[in-house]
Every structure is written in C-alpha cells, then in structure tokens.
C-alpha atoms as a PDB file:
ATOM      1  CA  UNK A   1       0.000   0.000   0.000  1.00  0.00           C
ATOM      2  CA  UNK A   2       1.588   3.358  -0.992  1.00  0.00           C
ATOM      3  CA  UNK A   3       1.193   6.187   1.363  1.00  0.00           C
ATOM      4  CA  UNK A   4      -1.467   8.353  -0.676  1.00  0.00           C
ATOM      5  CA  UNK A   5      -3.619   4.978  -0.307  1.00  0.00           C
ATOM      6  CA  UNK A   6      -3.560   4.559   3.427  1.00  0.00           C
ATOM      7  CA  UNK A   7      -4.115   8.410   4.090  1.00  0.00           C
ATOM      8  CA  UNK A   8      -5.788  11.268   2.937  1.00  0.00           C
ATOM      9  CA  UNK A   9      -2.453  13.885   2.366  1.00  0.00           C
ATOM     10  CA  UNK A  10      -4.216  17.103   1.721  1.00  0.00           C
ATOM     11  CA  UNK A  11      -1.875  19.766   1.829  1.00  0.00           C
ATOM     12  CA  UNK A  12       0.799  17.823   0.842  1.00  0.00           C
ATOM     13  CA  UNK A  13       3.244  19.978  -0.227  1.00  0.00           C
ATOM     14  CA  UNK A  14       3.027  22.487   2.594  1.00  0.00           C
ATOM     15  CA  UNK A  15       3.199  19.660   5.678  1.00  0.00           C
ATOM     16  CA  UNK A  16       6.385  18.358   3.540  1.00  0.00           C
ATOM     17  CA  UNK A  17       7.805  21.812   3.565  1.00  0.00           C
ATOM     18  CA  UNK A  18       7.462  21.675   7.347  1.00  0.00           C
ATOM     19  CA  UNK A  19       9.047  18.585   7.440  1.00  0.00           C
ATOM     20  CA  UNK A  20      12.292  20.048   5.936  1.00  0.00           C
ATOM     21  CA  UNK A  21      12.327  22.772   7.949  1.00  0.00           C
ATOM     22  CA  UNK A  22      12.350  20.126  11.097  1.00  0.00           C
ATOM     23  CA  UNK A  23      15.407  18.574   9.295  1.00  0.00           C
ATOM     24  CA  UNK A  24      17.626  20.936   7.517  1.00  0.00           C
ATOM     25  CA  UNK A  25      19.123  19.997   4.468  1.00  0.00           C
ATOM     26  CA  UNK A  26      19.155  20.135   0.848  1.00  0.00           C
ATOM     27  CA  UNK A  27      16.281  18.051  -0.450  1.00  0.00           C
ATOM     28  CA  UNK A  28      16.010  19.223  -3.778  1.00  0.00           C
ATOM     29  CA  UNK A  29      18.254  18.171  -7.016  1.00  0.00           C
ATOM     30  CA  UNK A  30      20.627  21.197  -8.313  1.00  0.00           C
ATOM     31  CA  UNK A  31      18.462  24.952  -7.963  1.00  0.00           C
ATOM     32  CA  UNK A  32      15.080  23.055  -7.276  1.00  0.00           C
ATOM     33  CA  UNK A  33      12.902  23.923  -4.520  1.00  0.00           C
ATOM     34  CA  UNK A  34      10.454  21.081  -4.563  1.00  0.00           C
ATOM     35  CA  UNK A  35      12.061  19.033  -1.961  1.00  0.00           C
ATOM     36  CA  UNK A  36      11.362  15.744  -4.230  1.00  0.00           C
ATOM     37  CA  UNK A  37      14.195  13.719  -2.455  1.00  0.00           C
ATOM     38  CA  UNK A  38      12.379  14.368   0.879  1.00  0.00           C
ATOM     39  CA  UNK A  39       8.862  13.285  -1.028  1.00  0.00           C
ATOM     40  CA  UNK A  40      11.006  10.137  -2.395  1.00  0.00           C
ATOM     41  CA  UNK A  41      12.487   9.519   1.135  1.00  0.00           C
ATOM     42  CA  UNK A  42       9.301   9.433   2.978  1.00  0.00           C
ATOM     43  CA  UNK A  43       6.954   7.344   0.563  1.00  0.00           C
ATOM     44  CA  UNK A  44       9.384   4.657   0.214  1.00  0.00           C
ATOM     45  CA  UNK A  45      10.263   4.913   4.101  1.00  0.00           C
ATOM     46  CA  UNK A  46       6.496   3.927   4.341  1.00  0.00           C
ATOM     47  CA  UNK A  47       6.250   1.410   2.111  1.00  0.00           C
ATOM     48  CA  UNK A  48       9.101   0.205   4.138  1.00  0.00           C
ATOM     49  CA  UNK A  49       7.778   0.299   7.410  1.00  0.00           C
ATOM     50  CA  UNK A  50       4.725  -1.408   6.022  1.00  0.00           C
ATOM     51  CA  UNK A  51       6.796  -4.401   5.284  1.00  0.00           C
ATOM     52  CA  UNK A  52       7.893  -4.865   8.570  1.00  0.00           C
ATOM     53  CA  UNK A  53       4.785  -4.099  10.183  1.00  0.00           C
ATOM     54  CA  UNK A  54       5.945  -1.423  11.927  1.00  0.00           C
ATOM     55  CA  UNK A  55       3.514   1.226  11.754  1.00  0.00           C
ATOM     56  CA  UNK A  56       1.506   2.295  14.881  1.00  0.00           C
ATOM     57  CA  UNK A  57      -2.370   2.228  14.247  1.00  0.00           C
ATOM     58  CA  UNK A  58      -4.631   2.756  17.511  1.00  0.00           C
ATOM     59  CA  UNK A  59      -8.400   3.852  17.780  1.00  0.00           C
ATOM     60  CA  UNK A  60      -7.405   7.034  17.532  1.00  0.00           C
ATOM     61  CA  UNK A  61      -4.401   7.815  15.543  1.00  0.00           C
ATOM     62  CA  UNK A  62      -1.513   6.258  13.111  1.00  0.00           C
ATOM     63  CA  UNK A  63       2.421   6.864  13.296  1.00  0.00           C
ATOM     64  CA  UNK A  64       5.323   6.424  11.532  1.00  0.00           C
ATOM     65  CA  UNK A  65       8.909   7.021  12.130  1.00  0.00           C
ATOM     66  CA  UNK A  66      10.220   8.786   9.748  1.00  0.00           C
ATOM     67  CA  UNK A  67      13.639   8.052  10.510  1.00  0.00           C
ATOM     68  CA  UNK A  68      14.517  11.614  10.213  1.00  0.00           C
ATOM     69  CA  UNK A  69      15.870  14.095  12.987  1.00  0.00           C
ATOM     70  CA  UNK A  70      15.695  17.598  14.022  1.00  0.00           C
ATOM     71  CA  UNK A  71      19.106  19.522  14.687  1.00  0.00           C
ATOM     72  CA  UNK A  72      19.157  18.231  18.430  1.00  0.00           C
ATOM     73  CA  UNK A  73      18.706  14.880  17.142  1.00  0.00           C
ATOM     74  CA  UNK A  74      14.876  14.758  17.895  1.00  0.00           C
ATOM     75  CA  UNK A  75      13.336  12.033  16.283  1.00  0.00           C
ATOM     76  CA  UNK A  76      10.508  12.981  14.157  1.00  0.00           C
ATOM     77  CA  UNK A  77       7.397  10.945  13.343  1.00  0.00           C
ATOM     78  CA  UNK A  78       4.132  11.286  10.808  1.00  0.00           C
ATOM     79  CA  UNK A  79       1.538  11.403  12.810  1.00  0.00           C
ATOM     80  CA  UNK A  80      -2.472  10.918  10.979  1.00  0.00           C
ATOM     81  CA  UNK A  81      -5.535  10.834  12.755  1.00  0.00           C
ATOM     82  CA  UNK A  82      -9.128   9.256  11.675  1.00  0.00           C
ATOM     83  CA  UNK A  83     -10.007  10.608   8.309  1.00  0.00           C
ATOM     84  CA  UNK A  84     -13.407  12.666   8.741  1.00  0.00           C
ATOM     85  CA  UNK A  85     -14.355  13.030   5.286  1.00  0.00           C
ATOM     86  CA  UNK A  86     -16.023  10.106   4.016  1.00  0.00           C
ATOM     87  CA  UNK A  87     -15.484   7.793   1.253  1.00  0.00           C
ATOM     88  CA  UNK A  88     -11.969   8.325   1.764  1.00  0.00           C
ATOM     89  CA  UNK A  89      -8.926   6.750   3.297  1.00  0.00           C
ATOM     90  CA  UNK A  90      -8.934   5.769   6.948  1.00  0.00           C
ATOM     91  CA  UNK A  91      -6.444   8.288   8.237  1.00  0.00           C
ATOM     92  CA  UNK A  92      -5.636  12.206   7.374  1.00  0.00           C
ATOM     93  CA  UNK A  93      -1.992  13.339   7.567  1.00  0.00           C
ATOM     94  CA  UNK A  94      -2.026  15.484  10.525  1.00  0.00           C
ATOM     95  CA  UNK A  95       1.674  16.620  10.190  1.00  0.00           C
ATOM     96  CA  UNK A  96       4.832  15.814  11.392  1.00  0.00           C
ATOM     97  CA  UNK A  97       5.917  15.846  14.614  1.00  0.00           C
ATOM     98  CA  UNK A  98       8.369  15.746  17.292  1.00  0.00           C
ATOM     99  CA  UNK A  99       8.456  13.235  19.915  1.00  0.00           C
ATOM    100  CA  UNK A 100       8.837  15.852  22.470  1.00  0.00           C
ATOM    101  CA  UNK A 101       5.369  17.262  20.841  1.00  0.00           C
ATOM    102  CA  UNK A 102       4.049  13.967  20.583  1.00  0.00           C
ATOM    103  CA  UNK A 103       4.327  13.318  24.290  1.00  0.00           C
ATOM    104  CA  UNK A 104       2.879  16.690  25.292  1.00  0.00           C
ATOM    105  CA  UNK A 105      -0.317  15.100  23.179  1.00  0.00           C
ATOM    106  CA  UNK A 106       0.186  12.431  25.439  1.00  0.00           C
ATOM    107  CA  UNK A 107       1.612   9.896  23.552  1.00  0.00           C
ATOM    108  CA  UNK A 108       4.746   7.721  24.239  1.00  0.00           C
ATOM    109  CA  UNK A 109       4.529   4.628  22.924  1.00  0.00           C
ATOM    110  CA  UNK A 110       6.474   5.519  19.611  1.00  0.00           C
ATOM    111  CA  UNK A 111       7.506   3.080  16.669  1.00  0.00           C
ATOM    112  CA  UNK A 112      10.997   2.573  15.527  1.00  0.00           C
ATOM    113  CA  UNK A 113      12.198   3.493  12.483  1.00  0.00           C
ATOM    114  CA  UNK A 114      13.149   1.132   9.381  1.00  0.00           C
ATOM    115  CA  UNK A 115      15.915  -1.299   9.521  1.00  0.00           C
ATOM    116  CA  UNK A 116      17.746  -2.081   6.168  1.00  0.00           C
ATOM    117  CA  UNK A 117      20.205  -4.230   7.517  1.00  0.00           C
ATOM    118  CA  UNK A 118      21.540  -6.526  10.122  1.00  0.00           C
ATOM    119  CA  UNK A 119      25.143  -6.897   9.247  1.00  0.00           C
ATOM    120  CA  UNK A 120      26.802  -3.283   8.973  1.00  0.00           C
ATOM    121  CA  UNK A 121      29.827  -4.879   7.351  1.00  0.00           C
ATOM    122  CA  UNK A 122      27.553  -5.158   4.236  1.00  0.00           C
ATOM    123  CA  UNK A 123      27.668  -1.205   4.519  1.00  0.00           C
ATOM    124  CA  UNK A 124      31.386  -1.127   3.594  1.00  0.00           C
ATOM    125  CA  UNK A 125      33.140  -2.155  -0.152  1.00  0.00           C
ATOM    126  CA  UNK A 126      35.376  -5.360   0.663  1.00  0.00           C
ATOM    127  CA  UNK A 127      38.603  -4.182  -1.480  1.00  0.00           C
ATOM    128  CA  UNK A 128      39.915  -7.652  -1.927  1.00  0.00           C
ATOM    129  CA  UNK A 129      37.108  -8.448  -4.577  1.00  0.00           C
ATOM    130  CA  UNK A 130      36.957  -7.411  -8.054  1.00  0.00           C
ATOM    131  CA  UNK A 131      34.204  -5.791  -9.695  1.00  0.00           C
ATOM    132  CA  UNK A 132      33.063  -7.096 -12.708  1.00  0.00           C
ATOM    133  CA  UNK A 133      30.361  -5.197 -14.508  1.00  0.00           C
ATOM    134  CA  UNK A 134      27.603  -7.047 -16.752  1.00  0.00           C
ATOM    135  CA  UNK A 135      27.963  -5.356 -19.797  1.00  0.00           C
ATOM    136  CA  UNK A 136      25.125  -7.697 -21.735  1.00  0.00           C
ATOM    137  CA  UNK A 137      22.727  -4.881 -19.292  1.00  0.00           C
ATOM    138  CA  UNK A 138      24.424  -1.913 -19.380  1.00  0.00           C
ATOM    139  CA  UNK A 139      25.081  -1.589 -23.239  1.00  0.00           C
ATOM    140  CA  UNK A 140      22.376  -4.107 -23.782  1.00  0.00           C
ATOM    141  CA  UNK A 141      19.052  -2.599 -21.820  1.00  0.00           C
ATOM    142  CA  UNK A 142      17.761   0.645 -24.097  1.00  0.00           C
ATOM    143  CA  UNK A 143      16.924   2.430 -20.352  1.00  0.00           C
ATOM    144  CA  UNK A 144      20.226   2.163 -19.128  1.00  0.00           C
ATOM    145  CA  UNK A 145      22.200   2.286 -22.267  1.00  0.00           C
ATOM    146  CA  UNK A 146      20.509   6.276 -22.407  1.00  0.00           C
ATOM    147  CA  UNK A 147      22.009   7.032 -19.282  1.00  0.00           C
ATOM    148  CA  UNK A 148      25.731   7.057 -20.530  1.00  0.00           C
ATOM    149  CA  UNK A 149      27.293   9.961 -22.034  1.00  0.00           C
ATOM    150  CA  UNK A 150      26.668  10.456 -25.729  1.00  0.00           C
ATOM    151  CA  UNK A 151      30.243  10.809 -26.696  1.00  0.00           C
ATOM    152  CA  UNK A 152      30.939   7.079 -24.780  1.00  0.00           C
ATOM    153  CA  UNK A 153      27.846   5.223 -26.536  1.00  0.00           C
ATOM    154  CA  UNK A 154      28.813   5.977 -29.885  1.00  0.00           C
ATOM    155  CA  UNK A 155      32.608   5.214 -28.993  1.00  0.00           C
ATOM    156  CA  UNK A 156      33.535   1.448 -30.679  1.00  0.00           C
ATOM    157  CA  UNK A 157      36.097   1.727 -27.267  1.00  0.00           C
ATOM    158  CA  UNK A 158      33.072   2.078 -24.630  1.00  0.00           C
ATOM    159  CA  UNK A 159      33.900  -1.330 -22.792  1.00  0.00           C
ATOM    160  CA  UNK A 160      37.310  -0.523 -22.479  1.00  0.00           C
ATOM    161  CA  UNK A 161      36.406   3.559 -21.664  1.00  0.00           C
ATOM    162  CA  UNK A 162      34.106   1.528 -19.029  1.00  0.00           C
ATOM    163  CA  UNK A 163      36.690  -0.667 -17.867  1.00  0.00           C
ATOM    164  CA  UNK A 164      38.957   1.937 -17.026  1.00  0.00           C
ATOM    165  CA  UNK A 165      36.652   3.885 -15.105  1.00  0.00           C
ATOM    166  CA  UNK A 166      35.635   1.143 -13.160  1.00  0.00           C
ATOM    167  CA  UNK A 167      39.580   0.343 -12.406  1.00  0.00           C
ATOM    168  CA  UNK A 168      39.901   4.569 -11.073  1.00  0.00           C
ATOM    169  CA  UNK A 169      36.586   4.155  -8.828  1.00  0.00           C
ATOM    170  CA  UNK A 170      38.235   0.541  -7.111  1.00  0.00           C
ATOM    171  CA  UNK A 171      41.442   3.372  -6.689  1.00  0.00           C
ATOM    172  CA  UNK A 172      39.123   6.087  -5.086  1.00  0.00           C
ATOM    173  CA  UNK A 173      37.386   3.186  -2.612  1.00  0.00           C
ATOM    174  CA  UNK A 174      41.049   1.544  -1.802  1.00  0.00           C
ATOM    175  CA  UNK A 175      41.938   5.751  -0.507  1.00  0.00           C
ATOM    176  CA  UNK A 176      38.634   6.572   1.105  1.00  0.00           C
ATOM    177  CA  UNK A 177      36.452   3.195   1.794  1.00  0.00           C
ATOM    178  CA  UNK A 178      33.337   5.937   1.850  1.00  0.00           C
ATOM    179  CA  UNK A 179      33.082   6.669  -1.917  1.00  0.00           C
ATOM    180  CA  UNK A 180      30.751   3.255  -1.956  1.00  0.00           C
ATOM    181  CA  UNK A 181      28.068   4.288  -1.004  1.00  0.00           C
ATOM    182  CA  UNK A 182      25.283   1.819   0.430  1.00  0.00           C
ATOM    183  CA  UNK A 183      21.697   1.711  -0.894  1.00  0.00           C
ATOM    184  CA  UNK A 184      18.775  -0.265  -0.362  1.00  0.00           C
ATOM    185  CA  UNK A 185      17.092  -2.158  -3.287  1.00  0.00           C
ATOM    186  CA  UNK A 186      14.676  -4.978  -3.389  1.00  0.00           C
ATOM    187  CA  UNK A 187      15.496  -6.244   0.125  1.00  0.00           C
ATOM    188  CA  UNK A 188      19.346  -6.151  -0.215  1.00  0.00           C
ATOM    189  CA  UNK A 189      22.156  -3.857   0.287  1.00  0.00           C
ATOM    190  CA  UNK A 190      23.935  -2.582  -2.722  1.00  0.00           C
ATOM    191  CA  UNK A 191      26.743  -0.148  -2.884  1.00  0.00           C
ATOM    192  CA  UNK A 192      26.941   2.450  -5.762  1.00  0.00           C
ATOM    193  CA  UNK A 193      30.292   3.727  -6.898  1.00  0.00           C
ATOM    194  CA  UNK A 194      31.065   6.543  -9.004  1.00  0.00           C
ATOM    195  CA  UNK A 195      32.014   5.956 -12.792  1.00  0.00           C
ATOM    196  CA  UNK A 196      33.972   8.980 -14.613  1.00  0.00           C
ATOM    197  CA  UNK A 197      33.743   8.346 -18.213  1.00  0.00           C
ATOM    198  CA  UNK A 198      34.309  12.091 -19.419  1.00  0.00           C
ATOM    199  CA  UNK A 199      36.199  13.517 -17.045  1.00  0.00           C
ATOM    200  CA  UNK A 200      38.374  11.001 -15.039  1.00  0.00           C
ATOM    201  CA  UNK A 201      37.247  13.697 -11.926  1.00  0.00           C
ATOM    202  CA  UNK A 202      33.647  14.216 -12.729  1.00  0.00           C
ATOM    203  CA  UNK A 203      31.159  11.149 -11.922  1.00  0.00           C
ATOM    204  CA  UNK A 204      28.810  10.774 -15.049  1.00  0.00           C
ATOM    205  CA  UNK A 205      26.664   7.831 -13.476  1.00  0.00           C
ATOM    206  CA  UNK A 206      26.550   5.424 -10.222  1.00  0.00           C
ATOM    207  CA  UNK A 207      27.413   2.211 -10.762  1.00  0.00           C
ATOM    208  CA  UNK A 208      25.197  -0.447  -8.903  1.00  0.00           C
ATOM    209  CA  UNK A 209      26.919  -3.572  -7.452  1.00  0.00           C
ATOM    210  CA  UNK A 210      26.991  -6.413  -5.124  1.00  0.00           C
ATOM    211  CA  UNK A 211      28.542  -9.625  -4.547  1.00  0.00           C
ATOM    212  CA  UNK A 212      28.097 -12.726  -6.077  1.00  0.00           C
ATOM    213  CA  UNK A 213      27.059 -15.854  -4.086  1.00  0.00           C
ATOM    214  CA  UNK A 214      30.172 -17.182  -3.213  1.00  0.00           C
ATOM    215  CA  UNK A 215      30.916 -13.867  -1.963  1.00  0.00           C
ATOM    216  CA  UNK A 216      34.500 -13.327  -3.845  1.00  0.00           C
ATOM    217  CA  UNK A 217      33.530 -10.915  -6.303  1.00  0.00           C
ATOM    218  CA  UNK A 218      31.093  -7.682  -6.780  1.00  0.00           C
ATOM    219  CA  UNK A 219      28.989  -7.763 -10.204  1.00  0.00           C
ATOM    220  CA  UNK A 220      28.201  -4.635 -11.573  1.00  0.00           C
ATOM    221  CA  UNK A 221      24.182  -4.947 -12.209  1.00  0.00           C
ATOM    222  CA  UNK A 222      23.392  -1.594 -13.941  1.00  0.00           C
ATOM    223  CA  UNK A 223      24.106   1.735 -14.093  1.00  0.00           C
ATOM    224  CA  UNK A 224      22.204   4.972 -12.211  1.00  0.00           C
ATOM    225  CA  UNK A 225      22.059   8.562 -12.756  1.00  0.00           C
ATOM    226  CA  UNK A 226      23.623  10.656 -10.029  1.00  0.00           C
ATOM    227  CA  UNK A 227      20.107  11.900  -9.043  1.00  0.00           C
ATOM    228  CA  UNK A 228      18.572   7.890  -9.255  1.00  0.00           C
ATOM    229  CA  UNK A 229      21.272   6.628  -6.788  1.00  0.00           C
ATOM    230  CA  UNK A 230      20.953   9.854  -4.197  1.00  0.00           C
ATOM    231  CA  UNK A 231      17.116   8.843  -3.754  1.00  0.00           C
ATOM    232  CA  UNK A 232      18.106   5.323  -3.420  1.00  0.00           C
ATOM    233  CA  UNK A 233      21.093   6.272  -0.487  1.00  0.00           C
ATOM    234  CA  UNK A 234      19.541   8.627   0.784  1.00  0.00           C
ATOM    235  CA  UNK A 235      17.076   6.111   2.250  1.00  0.00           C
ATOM    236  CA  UNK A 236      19.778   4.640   4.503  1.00  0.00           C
ATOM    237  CA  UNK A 237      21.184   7.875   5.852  1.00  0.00           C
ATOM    238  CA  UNK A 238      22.594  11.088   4.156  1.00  0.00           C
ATOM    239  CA  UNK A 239      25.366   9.894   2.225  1.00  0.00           C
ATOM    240  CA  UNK A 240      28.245  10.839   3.635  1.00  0.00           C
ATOM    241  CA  UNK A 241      30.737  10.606   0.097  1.00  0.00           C
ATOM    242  CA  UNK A 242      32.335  13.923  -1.946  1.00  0.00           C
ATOM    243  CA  UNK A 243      30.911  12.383  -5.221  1.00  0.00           C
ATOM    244  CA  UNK A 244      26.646  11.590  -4.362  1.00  0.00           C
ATOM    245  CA  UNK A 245      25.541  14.622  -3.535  1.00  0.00           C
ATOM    246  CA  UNK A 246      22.124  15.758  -4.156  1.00  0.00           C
END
C-alpha cells in the first residue's frame, strides 16, 4: 500500500515543507525547490515500514517514524488521525511531529524506524574483490544504455572507456572506503560507486553492485544517474561521500 492509499495527504506539499524545515538539508536536485528527495524519502520509508509491520495504528491515531531528525537529534514521526471526510482513506496526515510534541499530546509509545540491515559490514566495499560489470545490461538494456554519455555510446572503445573507469573508482574506494556508497534495493544492500567516463574527476553515473554468491567478487548490475542513486542512499542515511551529492 503506498502512502497516498492509506491516508488522505491534503496539503501535501506544505506539511512536507514543514518537514524540511524540522530537518535541515538540501532536499532538492541542483536549484530546485520542490524538496522531491524528501517526497522520495518518505513514501518509500512507508512502504518500508509497512513491510515490517511497523507502523503504529490505535483507535485514535496512526504513526510512523520517519527516521529523520531535528538539529538536536529529535526524532521525528508522521503522525495521521481518523479521516473525517467520508469515502476516503482511513487516516488524514495530521503533520509531522516531534516526539517531544508527541508526548505533550500524550503519547509515548512511539515506533521505531526502518531497519535495512543486520550486518553493517555489508555497509562497507570489501577491497579484496573485483568488480566485474555485466555489460550484456548496461550496453544491452535501451533504459540504461541512455544514461551514458553520448560521446561514450557511440565510442567502438566504450567497454574498455568503461573498464577503465571502473579500475579509477576501485582506486578512489582503496583511498577513502566511503566513496561506496550503500543503498537499499529490493530487500538487499547494494553499494553504488562513481564511474567517470568524461572527465576522469567528474562522476557521469553510479554504478550499482553487489557480490556474487560465493561472496569473492562484486557484479556490476546496472548503471544509475547521479540523481537515481541519491534517492536510493539517501534512504539509509545522508550519504556521507564527496561524489553523491544531491
């Protein structure tokens, strides 16, 4: 069930414009202003939550938590109550809400927030495997195939243009282990690492991989644009890497 199904959201784009002022930071792609990673981030966060059962439903009212914090680390939560208008969805987005404010409504039996994983080392790119991307997708699948450079997809070189920039990003992770970056997809952990094919300093997409079975080798599954894989980290936490950034 997708958010906009379980509740009434009227005044959607003002309550999520009050959300970003509880959490500060940029949660819109280049100039924007229409805080779509923040929309992203808390749709999927429900649909999340949802899966794990984890959202609070009483006589009364619903919560979620949102995962997010304020700037003295206050947890923040959505909080809906029972939908008066009828024919409609159950509950009505209230708002979103502190859990200091929460408990001055009298509630304080809050829900924890989504858990993507269980092992953190699954967080972190093991440098003694090899990445080996699966070109029969990436040059193969019309979708993904768009997403590389012009100048690269009409180059009869583009695996080896490929390879090479796929050898620099296993450099940049061997000198800083945080330019993987984790994301969440499908029930798994993935990490996404940067792939310069025009300028060996500026990423041009996110390459998507994790490891094989045997667990000796990352495959590289497909290929994201920078703005694709920020929505996909930025589920996890805010990534903390000098290439993803929103």
């Amino acid at each position: 069930m997708r958010l906009f199904d379980f509740a009434f959201c009227n005044e959607y784009e003002r309550k999520i414009q009050n959300l970003s002022g509880l959490c500060p930071e940029k949660w819109s792609f280049g100039g924007q202003s229409d805080n779509v990673i923040l929309k992203n981030y808390i749709e999927h966060t429900f649909m999340k939550l949802q899966e794990e059962g984890n959202i609070l439903q009483s006589d009364e009212y619903s919560l979620f938590n949102t995962g997010l914090y304020t700037v003295y680390y206050e947890p923040i939560f959505a909080y809906f109550t029972k939908n008066k208008i009828p024919d409609r969805q159950i509950w009505y987005l209230d708002g979103f809400y502190t859990s200091y404010q929460l408990s001055m409504m009298g509630i304080v039996n809050l829900p924890k927030r989504a858990n993507y994983f269980n092992d953190p080392s699954s967080l972190v790119f093991d440098t003694n495997c090899d990445i080996f991307p699966q070109y029969p997708h990436i040059f193969g699948d019309p979708e993904n195939f768009l997403r590389i450079p012009e100048a690269v997809r009409e180059s009869p070189n583009k695996t080896m243009l490929f390879d090479g920039a796929v050898k620099r990003a296993k450099h940049m992770i061997d000198a800083n282990y945080k330019t993987a970056v984790p994301q969440y997809y499908k029930g798994r952990i993935q990490l996404l690492i940067p792939i310069c094919l025009v300028s060996e300093s500026v990423p041009d997409l996110a390459l998507v991989v994790s490891k094989n079975d045997a667990g000796n080798q990352y495959l590289g599954h497909t290929c994201l644009t920078l703005d694709m894989a920020y929505n996909n980290a930025r589920l996890i936490a805010r990534p903390d890497s000098a290439w993803l950034k929103p």
